[in-house]
Protein backbone atom coordinates (compact mmCIF):
# COMPACT_ATOMS: atom_id res chain seq x y z
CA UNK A 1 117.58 99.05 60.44
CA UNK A 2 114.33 97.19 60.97
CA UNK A 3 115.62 94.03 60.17
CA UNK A 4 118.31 94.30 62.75
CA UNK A 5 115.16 93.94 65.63
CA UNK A 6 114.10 90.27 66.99
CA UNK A 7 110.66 90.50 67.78
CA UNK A 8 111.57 89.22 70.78
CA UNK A 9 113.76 91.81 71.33
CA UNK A 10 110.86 94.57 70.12
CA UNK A 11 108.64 93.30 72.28
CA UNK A 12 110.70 92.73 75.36
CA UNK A 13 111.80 97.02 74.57
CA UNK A 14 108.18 98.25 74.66
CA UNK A 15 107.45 95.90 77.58
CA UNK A 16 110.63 97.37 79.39
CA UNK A 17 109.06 101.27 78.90
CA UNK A 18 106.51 100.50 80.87
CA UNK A 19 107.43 98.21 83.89
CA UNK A 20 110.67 100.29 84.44
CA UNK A 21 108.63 103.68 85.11
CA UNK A 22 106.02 102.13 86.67
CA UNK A 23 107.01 99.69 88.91
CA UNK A 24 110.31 101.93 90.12
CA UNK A 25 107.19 104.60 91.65
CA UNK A 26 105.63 101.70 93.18
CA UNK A 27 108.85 100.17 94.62
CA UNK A 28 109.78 103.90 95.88
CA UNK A 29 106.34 105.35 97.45
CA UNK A 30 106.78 101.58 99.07
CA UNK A 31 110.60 102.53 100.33
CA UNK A 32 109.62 105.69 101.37
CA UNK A 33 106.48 104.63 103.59
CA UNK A 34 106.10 101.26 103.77
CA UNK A 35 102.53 100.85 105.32
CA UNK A 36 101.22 104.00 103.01
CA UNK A 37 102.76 102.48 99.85
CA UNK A 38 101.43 98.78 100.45
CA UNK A 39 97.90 100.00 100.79
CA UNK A 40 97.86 101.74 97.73
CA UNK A 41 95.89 100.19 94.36
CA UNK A 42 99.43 98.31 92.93
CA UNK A 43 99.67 96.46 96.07
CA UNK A 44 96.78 96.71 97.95
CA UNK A 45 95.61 92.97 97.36
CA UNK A 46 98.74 91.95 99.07
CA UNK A 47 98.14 94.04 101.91
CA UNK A 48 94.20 93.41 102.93
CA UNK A 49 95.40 89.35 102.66
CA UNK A 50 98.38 90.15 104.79
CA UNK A 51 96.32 92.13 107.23
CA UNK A 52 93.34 90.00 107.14
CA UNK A 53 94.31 86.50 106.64
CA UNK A 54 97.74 86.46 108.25
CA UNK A 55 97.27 88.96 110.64
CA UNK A 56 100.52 90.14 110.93
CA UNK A 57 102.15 92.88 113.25
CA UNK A 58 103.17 96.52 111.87
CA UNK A 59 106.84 95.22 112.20
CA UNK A 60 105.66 92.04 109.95
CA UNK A 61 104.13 93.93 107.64
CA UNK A 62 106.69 96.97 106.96
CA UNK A 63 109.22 94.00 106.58
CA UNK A 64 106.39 92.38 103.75
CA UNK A 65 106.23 95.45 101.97
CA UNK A 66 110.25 95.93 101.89
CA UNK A 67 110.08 92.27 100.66
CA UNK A 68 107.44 93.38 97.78
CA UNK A 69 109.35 96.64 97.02
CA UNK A 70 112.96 94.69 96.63
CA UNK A 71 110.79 91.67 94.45
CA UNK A 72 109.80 94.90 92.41
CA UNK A 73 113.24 96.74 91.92
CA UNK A 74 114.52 93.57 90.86
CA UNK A 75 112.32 92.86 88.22
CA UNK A 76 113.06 96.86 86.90
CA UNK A 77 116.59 95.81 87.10
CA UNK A 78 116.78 92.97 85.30
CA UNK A 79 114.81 95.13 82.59
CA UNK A 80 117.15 97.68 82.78
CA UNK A 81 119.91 95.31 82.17
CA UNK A 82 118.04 94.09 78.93
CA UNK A 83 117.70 97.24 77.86
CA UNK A 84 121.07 98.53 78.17
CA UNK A 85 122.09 95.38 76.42
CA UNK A 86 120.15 95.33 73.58
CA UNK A 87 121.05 98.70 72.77
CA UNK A 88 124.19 97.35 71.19
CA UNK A 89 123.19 95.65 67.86
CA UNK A 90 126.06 92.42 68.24
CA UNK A 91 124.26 91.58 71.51
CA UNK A 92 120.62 92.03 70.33
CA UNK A 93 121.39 90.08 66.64
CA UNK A 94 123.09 87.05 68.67
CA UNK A 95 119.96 87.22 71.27
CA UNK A 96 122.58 87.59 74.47
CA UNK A 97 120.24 89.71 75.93
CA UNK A 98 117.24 87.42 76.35
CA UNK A 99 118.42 85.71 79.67
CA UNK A 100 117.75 89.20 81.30
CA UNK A 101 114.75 89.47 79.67
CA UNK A 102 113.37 86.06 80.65
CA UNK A 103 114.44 86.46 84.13
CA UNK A 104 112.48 89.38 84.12
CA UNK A 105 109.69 88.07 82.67
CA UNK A 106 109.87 85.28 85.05
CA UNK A 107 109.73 87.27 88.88
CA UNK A 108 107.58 89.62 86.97
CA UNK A 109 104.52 86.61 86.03
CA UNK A 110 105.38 85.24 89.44
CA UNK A 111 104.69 88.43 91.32
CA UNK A 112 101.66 89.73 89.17
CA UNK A 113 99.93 86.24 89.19
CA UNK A 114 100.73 86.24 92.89
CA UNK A 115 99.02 89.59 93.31
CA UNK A 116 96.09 88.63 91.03
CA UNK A 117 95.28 85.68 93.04
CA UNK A 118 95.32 87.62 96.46
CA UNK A 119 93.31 90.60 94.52
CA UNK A 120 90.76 87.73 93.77
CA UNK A 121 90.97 86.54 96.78
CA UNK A 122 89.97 89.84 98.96
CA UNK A 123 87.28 91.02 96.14
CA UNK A 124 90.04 94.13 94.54
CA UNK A 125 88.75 94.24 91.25
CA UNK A 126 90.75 97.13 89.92
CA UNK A 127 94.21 95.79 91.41
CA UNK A 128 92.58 92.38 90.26
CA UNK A 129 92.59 93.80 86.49
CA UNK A 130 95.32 96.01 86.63
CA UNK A 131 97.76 92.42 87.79
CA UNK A 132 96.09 90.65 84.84
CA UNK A 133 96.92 93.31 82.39
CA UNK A 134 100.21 93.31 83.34
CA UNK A 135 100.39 88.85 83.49
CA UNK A 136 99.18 89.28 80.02
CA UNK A 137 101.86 91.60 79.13
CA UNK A 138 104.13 89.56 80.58
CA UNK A 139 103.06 86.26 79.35
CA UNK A 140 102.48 87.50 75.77
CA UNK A 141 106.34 88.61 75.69
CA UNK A 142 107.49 84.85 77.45
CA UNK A 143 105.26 83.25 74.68
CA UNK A 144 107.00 85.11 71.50
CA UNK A 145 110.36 85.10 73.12
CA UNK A 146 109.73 80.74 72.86
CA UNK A 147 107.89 80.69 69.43
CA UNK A 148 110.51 82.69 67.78
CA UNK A 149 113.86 81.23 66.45
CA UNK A 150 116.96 81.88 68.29
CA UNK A 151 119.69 82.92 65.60
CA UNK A 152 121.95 80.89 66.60
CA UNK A 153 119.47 77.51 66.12
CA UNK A 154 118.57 78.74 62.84
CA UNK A 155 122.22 79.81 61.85
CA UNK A 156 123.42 76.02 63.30
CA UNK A 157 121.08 74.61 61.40
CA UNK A 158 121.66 75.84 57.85
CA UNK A 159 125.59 75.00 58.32
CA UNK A 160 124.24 71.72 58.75
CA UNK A 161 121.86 71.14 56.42
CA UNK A 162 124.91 72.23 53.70
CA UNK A 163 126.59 69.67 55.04
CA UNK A 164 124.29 67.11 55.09
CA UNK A 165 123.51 64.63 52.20
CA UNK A 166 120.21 65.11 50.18
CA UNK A 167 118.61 62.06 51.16
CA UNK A 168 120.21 61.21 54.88
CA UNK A 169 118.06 62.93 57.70
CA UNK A 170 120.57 65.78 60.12
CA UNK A 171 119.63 63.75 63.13
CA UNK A 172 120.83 60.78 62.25
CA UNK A 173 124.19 59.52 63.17
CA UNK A 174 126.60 57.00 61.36
């Protein structure tokens, strides 16, 4: 059973348990009141630099927050997607699963670096720490996902090196 599970794959499945849950609360206490749910500790940075820098109108700012609570639920699907994909061991051993997970892991850096910066920005050390817990989560995942081995590289490569000649090099051509 174990050796069914990329780490990848392990990873990207623990990582999944917690952005799902947590970032579906956020996006929803956003949904549900916009300017309440901005201003609370997930995405407070982005609201004090909205209101103070930018200045924006209510109207500009429930439309921001909408904007932040869609970047959100799209991140938790893309998980979900991963999830429900790697639950089926032909799609996890062949790896089909990791362009949801990078995607993921891609919106989700983007958005948590974004909100680090702005938490840095407007002196929000808690929602400066909690972003760069989850950007190390996040990053951590991204880096094992390209350090480990996709099966089908490694698979491609012993056909070839069967193939190949003792002495003659696989990249070389005739």
């Amino acid at each position: 059973m174990s050796s069914n599970w990329r780490i990848s794959s392990l990873n990207g499945a623990l990582l999944a348990t917690y952005f799902i849950p947590v970032w579906t609360v956020i996006a929803l206490s956003i949904m549900v009141s916009p300017i309440h749910g901005l201003y609370e500790r997930p995405s407070v940075s982005i609201a004090l630099y909205a209101s103070d820098h930018m200045q924006l109108a209510k109207m500009a700012t429930v439309r921001l927050a909408w904007l932040l609570a869609l970047a959100r639920i799209t991140v938790v699907a893309f998980f979900a997607v991963f999830l429900a994909m790697v639950v089926f061991p032909s799609k996890r051993k062949s790896g089909a699963a990791d362009e949801a997970l990078a995607v993921a892991l891609c919106l989700g850096s983007v958005l948590s670096f974004a909100s680090m910066l702005l938490a840095s920005k407007v002196g929000e050390m808690e929602a400066l720490r909690v972003h760069a817990a989850e950007l190390l989560m996040l990053l951590g995942t991204a880096i094992v996902m390209l350090v480990e081995t996709s099966p089908k590289r490694t698979a491609e490569a012993d056909t070839a090196g069967a193939s190949a000649p003792a002495g003659e090099l696989l990249l070389q051509q005739p």
